[in-house]
C-alpha atoms as a PDB file:
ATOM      1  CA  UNK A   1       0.000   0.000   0.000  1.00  0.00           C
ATOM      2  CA  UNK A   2       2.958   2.343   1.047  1.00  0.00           C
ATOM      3  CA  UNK A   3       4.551   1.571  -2.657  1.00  0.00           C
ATOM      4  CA  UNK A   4       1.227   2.680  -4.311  1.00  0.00           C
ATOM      5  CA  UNK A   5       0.794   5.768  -2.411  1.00  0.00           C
ATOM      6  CA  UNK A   6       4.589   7.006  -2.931  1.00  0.00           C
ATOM      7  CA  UNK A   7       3.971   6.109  -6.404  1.00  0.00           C
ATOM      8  CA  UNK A   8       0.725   7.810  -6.929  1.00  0.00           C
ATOM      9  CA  UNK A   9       2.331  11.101  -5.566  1.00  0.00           C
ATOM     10  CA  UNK A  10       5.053  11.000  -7.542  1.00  0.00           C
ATOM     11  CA  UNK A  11       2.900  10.612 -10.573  1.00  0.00           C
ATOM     12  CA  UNK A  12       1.126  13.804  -9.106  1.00  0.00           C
ATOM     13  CA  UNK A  13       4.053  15.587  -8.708  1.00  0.00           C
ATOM     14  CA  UNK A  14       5.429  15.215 -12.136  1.00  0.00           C
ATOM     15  CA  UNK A  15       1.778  15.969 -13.767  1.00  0.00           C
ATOM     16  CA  UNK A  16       2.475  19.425 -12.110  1.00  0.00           C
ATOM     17  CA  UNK A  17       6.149  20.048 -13.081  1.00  0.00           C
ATOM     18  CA  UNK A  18       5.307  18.862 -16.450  1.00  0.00           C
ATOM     19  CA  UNK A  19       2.160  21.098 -16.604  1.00  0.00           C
ATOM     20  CA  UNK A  20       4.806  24.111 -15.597  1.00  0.00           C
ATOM     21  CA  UNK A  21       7.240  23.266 -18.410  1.00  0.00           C
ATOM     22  CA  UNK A  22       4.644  23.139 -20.973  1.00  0.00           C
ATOM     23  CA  UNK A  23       3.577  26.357 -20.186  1.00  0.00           C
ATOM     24  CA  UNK A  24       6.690  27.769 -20.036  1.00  0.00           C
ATOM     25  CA  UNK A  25       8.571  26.407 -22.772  1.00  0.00           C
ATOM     26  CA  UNK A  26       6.028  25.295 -25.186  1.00  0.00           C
ATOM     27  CA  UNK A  27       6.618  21.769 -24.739  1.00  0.00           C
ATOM     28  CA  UNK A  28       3.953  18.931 -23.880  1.00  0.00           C
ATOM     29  CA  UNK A  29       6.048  17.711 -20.851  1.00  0.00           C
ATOM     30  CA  UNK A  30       7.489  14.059 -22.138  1.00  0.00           C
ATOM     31  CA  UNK A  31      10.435  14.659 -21.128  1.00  0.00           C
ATOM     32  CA  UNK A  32       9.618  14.980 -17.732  1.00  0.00           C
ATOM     33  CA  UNK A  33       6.775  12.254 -17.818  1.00  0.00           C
ATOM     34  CA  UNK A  34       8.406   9.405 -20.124  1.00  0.00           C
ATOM     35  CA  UNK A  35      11.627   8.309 -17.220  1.00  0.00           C
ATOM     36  CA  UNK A  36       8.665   8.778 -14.373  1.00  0.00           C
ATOM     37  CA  UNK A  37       6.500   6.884 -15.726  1.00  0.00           C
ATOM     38  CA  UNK A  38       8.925   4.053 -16.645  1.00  0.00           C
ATOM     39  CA  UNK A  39      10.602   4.364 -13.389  1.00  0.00           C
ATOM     40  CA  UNK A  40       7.016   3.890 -12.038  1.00  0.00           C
ATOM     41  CA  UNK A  41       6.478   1.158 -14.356  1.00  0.00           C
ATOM     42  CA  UNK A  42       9.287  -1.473 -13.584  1.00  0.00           C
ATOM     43  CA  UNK A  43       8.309  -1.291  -9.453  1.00  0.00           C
ATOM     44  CA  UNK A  44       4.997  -2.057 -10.380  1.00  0.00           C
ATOM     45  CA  UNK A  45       6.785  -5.205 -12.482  1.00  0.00           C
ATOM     46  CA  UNK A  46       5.762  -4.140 -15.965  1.00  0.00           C
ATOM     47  CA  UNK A  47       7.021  -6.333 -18.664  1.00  0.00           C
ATOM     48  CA  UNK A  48      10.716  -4.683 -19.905  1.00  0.00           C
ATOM     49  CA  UNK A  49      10.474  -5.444 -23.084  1.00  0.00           C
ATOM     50  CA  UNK A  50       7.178  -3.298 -23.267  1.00  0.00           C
ATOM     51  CA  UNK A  51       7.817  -0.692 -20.635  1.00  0.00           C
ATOM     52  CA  UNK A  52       8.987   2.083 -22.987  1.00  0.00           C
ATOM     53  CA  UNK A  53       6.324   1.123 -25.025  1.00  0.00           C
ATOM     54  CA  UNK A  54       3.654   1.854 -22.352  1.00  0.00           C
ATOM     55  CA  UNK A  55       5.726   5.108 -21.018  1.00  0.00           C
ATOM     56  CA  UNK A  56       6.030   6.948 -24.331  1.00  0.00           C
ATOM     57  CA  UNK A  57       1.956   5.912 -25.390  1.00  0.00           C
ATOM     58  CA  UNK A  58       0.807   7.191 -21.734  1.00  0.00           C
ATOM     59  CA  UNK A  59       2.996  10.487 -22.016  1.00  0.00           C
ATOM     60  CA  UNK A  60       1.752  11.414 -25.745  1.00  0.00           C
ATOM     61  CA  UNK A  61      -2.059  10.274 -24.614  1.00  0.00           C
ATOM     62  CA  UNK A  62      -1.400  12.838 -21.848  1.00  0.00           C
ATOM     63  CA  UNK A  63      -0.042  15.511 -23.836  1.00  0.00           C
ATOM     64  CA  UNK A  64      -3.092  15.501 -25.427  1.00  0.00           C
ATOM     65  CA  UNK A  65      -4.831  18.057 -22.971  1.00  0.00           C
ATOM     66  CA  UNK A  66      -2.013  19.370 -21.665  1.00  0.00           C
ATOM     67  CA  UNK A  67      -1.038  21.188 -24.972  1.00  0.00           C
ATOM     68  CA  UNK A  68      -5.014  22.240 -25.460  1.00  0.00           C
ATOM     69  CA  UNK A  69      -4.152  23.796 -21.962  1.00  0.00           C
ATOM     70  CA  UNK A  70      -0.795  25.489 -22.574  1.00  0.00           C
ATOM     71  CA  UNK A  71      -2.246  26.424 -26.238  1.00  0.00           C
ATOM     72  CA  UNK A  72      -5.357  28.077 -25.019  1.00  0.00           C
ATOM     73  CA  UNK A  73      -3.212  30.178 -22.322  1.00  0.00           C
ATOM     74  CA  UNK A  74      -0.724  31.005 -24.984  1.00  0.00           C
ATOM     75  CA  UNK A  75      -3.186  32.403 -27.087  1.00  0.00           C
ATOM     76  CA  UNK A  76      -5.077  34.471 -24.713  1.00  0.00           C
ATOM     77  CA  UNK A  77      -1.679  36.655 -24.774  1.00  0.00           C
ATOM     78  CA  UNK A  78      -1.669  36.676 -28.460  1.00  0.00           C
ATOM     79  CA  UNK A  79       1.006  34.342 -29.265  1.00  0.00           C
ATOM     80  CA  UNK A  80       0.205  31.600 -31.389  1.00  0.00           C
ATOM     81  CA  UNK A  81       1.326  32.309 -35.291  1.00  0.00           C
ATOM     82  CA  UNK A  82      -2.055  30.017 -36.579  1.00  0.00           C
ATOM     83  CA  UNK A  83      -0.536  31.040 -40.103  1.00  0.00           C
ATOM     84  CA  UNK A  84       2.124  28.575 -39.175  1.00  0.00           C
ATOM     85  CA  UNK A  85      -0.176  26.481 -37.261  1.00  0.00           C
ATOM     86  CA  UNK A  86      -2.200  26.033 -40.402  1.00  0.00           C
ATOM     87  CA  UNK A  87       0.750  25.505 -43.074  1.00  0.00           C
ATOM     88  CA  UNK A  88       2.982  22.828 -40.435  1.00  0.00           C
ATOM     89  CA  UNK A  89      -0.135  20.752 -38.955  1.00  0.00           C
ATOM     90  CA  UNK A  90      -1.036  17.981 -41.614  1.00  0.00           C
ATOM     91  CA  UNK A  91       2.785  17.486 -41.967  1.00  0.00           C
ATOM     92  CA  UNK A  92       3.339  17.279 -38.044  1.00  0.00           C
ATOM     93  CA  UNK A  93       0.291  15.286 -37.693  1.00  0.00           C
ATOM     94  CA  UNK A  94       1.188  12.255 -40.426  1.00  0.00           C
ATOM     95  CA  UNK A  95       4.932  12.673 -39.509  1.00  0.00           C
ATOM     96  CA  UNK A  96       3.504  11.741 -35.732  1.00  0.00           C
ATOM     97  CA  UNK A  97       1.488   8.521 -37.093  1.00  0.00           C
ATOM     98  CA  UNK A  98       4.544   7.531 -39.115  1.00  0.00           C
ATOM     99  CA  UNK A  99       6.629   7.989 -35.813  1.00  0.00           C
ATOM    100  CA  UNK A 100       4.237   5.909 -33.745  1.00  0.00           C
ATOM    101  CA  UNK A 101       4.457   2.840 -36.319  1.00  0.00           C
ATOM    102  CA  UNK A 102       7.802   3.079 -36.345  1.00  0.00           C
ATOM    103  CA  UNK A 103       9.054   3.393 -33.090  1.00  0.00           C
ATOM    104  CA  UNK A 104       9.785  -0.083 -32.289  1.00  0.00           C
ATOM    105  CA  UNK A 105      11.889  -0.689 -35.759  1.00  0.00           C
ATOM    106  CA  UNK A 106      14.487   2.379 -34.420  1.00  0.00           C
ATOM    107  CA  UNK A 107      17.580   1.598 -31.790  1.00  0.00           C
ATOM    108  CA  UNK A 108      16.586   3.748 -28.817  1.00  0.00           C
ATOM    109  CA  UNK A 109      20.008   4.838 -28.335  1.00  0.00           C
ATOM    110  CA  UNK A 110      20.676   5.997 -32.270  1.00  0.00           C
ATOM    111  CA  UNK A 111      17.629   8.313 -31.595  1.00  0.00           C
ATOM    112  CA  UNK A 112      18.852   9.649 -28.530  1.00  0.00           C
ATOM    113  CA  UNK A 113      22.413  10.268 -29.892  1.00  0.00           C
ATOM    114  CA  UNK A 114      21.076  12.713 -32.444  1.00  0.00           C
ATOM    115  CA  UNK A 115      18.367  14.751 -30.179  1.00  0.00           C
ATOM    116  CA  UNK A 116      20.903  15.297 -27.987  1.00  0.00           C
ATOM    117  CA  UNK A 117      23.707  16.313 -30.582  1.00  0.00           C
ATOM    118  CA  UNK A 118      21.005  18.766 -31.875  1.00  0.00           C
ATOM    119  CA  UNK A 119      19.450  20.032 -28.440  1.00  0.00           C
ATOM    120  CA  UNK A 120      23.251  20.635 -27.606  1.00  0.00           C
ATOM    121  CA  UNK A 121      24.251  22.734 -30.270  1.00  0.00           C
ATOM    122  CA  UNK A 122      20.722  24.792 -30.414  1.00  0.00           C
ATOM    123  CA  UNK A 123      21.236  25.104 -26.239  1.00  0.00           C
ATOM    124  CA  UNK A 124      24.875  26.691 -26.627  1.00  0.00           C
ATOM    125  CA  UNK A 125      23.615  28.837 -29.509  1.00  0.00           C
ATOM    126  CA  UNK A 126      20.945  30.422 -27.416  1.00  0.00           C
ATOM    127  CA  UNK A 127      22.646  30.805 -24.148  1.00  0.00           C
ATOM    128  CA  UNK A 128      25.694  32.155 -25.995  1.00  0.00           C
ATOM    129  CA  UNK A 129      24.522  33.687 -29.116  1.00  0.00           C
ATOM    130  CA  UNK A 130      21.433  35.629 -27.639  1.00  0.00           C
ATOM    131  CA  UNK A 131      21.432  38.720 -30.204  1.00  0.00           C
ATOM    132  CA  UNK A 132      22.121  36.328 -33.375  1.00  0.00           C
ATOM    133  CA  UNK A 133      20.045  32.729 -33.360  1.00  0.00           C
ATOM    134  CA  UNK A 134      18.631  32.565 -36.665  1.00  0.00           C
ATOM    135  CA  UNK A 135      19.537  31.150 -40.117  1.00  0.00           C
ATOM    136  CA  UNK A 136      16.862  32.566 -42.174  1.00  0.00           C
ATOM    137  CA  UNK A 137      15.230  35.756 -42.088  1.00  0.00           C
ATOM    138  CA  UNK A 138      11.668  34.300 -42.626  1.00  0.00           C
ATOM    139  CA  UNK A 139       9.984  31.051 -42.013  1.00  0.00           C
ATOM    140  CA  UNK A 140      11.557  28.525 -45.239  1.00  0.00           C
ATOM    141  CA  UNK A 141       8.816  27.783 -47.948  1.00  0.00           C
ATOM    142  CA  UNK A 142       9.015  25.304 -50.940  1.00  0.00           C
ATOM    143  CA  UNK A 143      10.200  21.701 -50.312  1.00  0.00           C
ATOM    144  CA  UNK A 144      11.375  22.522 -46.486  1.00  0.00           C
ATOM    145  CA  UNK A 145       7.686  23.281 -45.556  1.00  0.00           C
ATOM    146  CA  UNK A 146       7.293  19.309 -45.775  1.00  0.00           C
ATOM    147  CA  UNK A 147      10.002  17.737 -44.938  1.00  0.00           C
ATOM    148  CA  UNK A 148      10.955  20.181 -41.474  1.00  0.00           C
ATOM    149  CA  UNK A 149       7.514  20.123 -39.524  1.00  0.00           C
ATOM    150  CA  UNK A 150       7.115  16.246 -40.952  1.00  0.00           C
ATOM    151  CA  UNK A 151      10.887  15.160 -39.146  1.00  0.00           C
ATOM    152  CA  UNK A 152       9.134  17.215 -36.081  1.00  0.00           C
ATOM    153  CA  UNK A 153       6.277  15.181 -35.898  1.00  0.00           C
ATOM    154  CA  UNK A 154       7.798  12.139 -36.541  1.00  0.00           C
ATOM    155  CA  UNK A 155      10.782  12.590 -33.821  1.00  0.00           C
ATOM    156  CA  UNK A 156       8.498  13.648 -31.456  1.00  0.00           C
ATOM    157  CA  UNK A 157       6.155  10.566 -31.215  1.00  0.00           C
ATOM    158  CA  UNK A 158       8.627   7.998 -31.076  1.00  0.00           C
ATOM    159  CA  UNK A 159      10.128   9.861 -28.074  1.00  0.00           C
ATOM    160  CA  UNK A 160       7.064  10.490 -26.385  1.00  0.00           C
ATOM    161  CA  UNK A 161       7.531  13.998 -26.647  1.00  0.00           C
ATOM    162  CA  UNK A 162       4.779  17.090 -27.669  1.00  0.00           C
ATOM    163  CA  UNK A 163       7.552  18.810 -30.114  1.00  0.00           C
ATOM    164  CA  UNK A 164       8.258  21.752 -28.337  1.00  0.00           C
ATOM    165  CA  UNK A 165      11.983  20.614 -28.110  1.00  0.00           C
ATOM    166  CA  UNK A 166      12.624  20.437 -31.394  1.00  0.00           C
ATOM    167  CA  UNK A 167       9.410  23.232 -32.742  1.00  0.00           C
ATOM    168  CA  UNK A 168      10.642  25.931 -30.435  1.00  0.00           C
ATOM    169  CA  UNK A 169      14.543  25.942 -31.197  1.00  0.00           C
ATOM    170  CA  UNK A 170      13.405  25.695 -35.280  1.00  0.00           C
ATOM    171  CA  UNK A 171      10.817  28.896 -34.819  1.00  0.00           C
ATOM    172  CA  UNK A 172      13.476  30.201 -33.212  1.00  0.00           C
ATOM    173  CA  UNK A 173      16.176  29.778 -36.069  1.00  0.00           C
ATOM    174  CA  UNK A 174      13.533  31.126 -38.320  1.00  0.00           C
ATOM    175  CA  UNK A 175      13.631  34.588 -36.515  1.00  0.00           C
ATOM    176  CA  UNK A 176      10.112  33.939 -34.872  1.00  0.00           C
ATOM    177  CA  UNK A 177      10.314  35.292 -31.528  1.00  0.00           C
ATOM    178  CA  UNK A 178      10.775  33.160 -28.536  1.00  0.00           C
ATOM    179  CA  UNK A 179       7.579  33.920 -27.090  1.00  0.00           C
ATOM    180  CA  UNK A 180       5.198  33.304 -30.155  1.00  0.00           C
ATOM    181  CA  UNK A 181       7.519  30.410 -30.687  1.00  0.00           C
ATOM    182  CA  UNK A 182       6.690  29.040 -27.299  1.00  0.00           C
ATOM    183  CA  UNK A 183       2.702  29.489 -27.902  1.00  0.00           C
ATOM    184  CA  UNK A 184       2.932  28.004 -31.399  1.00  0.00           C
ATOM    185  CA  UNK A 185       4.631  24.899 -30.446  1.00  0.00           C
ATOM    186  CA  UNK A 186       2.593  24.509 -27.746  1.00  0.00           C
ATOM    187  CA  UNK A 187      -0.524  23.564 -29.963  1.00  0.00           C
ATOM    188  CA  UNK A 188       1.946  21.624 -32.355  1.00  0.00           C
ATOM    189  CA  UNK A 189       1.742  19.187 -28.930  1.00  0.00           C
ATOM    190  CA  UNK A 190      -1.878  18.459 -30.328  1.00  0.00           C
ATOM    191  CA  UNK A 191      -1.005  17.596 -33.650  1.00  0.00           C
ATOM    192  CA  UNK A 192       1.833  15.107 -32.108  1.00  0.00           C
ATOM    193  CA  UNK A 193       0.037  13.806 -29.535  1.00  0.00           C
ATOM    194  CA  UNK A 194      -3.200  12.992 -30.915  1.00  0.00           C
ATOM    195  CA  UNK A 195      -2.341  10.802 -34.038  1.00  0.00           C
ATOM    196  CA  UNK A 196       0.604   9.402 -31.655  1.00  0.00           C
ATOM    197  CA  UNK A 197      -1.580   8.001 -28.941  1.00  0.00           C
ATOM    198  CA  UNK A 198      -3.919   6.475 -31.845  1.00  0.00           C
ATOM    199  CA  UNK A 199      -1.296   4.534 -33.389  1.00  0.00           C
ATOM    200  CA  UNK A 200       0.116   3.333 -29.737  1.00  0.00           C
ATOM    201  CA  UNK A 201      -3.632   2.176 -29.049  1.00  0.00           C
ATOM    202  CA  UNK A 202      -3.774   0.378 -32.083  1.00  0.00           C
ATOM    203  CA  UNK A 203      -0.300  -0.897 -32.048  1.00  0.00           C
ATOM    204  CA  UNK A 204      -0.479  -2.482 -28.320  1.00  0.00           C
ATOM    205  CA  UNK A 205      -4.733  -3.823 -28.221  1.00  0.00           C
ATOM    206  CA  UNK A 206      -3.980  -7.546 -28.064  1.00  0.00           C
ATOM    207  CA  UNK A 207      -0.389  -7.606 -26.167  1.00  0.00           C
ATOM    208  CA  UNK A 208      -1.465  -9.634 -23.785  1.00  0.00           C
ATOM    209  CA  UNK A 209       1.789  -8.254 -21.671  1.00  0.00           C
ATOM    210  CA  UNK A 210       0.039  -5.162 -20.555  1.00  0.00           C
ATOM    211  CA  UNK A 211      -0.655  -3.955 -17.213  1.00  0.00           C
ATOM    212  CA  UNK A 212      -4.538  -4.348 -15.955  1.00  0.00           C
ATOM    213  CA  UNK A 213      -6.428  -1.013 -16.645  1.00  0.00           C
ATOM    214  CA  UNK A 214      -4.058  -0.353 -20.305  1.00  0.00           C
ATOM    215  CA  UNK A 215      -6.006   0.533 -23.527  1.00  0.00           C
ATOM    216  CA  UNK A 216      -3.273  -0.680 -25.622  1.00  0.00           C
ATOM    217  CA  UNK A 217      -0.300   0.554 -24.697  1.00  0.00           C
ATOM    218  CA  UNK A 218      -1.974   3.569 -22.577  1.00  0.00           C
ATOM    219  CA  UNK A 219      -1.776   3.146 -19.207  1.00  0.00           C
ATOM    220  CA  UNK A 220      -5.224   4.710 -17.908  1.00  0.00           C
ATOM    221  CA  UNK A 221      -4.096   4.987 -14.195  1.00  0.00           C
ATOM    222  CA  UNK A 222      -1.022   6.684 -15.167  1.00  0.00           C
ATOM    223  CA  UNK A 223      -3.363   9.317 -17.757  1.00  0.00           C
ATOM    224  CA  UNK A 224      -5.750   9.411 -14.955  1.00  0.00           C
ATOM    225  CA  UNK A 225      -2.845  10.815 -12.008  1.00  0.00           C
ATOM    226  CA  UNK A 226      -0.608  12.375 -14.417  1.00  0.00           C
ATOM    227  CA  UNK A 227      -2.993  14.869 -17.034  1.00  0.00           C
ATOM    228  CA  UNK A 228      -5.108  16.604 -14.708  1.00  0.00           C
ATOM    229  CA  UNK A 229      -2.399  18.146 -12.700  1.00  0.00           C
ATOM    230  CA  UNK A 230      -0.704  19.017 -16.025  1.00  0.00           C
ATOM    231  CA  UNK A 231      -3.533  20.379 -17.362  1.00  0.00           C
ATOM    232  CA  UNK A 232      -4.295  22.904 -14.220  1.00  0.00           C
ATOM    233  CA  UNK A 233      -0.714  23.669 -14.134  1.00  0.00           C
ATOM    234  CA  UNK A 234       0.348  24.580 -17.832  1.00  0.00           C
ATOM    235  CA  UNK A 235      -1.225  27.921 -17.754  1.00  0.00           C
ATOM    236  CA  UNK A 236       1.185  28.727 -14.387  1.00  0.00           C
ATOM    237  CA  UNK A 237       4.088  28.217 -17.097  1.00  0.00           C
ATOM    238  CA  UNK A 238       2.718  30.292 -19.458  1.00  0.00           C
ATOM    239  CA  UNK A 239       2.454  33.057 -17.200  1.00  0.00           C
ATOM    240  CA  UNK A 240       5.538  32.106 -15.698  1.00  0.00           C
ATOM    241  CA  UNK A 241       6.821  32.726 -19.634  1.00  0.00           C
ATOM    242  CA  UNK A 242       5.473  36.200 -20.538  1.00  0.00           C
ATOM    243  CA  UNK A 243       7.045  37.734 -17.363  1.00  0.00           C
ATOM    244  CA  UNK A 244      10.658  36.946 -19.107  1.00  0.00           C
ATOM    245  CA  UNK A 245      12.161  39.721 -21.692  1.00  0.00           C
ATOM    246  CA  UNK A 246      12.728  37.563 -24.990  1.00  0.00           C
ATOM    247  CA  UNK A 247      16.279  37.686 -24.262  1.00  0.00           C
ATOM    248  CA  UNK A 248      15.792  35.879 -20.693  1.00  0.00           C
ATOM    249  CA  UNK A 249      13.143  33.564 -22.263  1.00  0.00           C
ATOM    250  CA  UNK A 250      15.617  31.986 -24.305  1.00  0.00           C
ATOM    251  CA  UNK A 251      18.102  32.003 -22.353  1.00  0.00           C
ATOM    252  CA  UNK A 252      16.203  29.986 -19.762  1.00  0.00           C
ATOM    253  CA  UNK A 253      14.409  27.968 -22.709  1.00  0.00           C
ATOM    254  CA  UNK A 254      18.572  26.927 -23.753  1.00  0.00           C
ATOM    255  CA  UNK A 255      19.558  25.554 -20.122  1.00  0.00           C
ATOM    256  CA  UNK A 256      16.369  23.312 -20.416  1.00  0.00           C
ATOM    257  CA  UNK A 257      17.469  22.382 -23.617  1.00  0.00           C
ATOM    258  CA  UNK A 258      21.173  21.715 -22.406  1.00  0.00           C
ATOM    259  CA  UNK A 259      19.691  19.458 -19.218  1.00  0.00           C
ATOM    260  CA  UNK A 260      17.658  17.891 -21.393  1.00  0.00           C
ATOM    261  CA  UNK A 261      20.661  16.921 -23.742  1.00  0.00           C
ATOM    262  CA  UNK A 262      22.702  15.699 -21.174  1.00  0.00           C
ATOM    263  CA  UNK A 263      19.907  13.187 -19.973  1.00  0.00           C
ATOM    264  CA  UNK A 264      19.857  11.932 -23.529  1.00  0.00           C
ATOM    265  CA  UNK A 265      22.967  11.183 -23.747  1.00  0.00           C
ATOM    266  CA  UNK A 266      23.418   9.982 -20.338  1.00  0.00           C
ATOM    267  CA  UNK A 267      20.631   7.151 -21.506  1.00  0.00           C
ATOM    268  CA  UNK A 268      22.407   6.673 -24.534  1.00  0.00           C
ATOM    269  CA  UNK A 269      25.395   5.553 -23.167  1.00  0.00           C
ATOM    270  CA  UNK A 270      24.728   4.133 -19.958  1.00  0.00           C
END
């Protein structure tokens, strides 16, 4: 009984920092949720070989309100681009099927090698290069309008992720400031999450491996502890975010990139 309860507050305590870091940073709190929840998962005995699988599938299904949350905060302050919204979402949202039905074809560690490379790099750049962090003037159009926000999507489910890591550090190089960078990628979580959590239903409804109380790989008890302390604690974060300058904003936004890369690579290599 002790186990359960320490384990159902710690679920409640990462719903809330997650909820936090959505709404400050755009991002739909995976990376926060997914090593919780698989923590959680092997003391409650959870089948290895499927534990990821659950983790990932619970964190996108609860990314689901927590970027409606962040999103809707966001744009009460007037900073989601929905021009952007409305040119990147099909490609996020069939990138993030594609990523869900082929997450268990791609070596774990290959995939975290290369976030982290790239979170690295983008962290330096905006912690050291503040005044100078973009490549192009304007957002990229032709053949890049595919393939970018389709890699995003993509990426993003087979982590677990919402796509704020990676859709907030590309708005960013595009010259779109960090704040409406922030909001958009924030409802890019839906478009990720959504289609994700579909294919991880679909992809887990007769593994007979699954914990009790699973709708495929979704783990209902973990969706039911977990979302509704993201979801009442995403618009904190964006508050939190729109009492930075721009300059402080992404500063702050690189050292969570740079924590983030070191766990990656940590996991990688250990």
């Amino acid at each position: 009984m002790d186990q359960w309860f320490i384990l159902g507050a710690a679920m409640l305590a990462t719903g809330c920092v997650a909820g936090v870091m959505a709404g400050l940073f755009g991002i739909g709190g995976g990376i926060v949720i997914v090593p919780v929840l698989e923590f959680a998962l092997g003391n409650l005995g959870v089948d290895p070989a499927i534990r990821m699988h659950v983790a990932v599938a619970t964190s996108l299904a609860i990314i689901i309100p927590t970027s409606l949350s962040s999103a809707r905060a966001h744009h009460q302050r007037q900073a989601v681009d929905m021009a952007i919204v409305k040119r990147w979402a099909p490609f996020i949202l069939g990138g993030a099927l594609a990523g869900a039905w082929i997450a268990s074809q791609v070596h774990s560690r290959v995939l975290a090698m290369v976030f982290a490379t790239f979170a690295l790099l983008v962290a330096l750049k905006m912690m050291l290069l503040t005044k100078s962090r973009n490549v192009t003037d304007d957002m990229p159009r032709g053949p890049l309008v595919a393939v970018i926000p389709t890699t995003i999507g993509c990426l993003s489910s087979m982590m677990g992720i919402g796509g704020g890591t990676f859709s907030v550090m590309t708005l960013t190089l595009f010259n779109q400031p960090i704040h409406r960078a922030v909001g958009t990628a924030a409802l890019f979580g839906l478009f990720i999450s959504l289609p994700g959590t579909i294919g991880f239903v679909v992809a887990g409804w007769n593994d007979v491996r699954l914990p009790p109380g699973s709708l495929g790989y979704v783990s209902l008890s973990g969706f039911a502890l977990i979302a509704p302390a993201t979801v009442m604690t995403a618009p904190v974060g964006a508050r939190i975010a729109h009492s930075f300058s721009e300059k402080k904003l992404g500063v702050l936004f690189g050292i969570f990139l740079l924590l983030a890369a070191t766990r990656m690579f940590y996991k990688a290599l250990v």
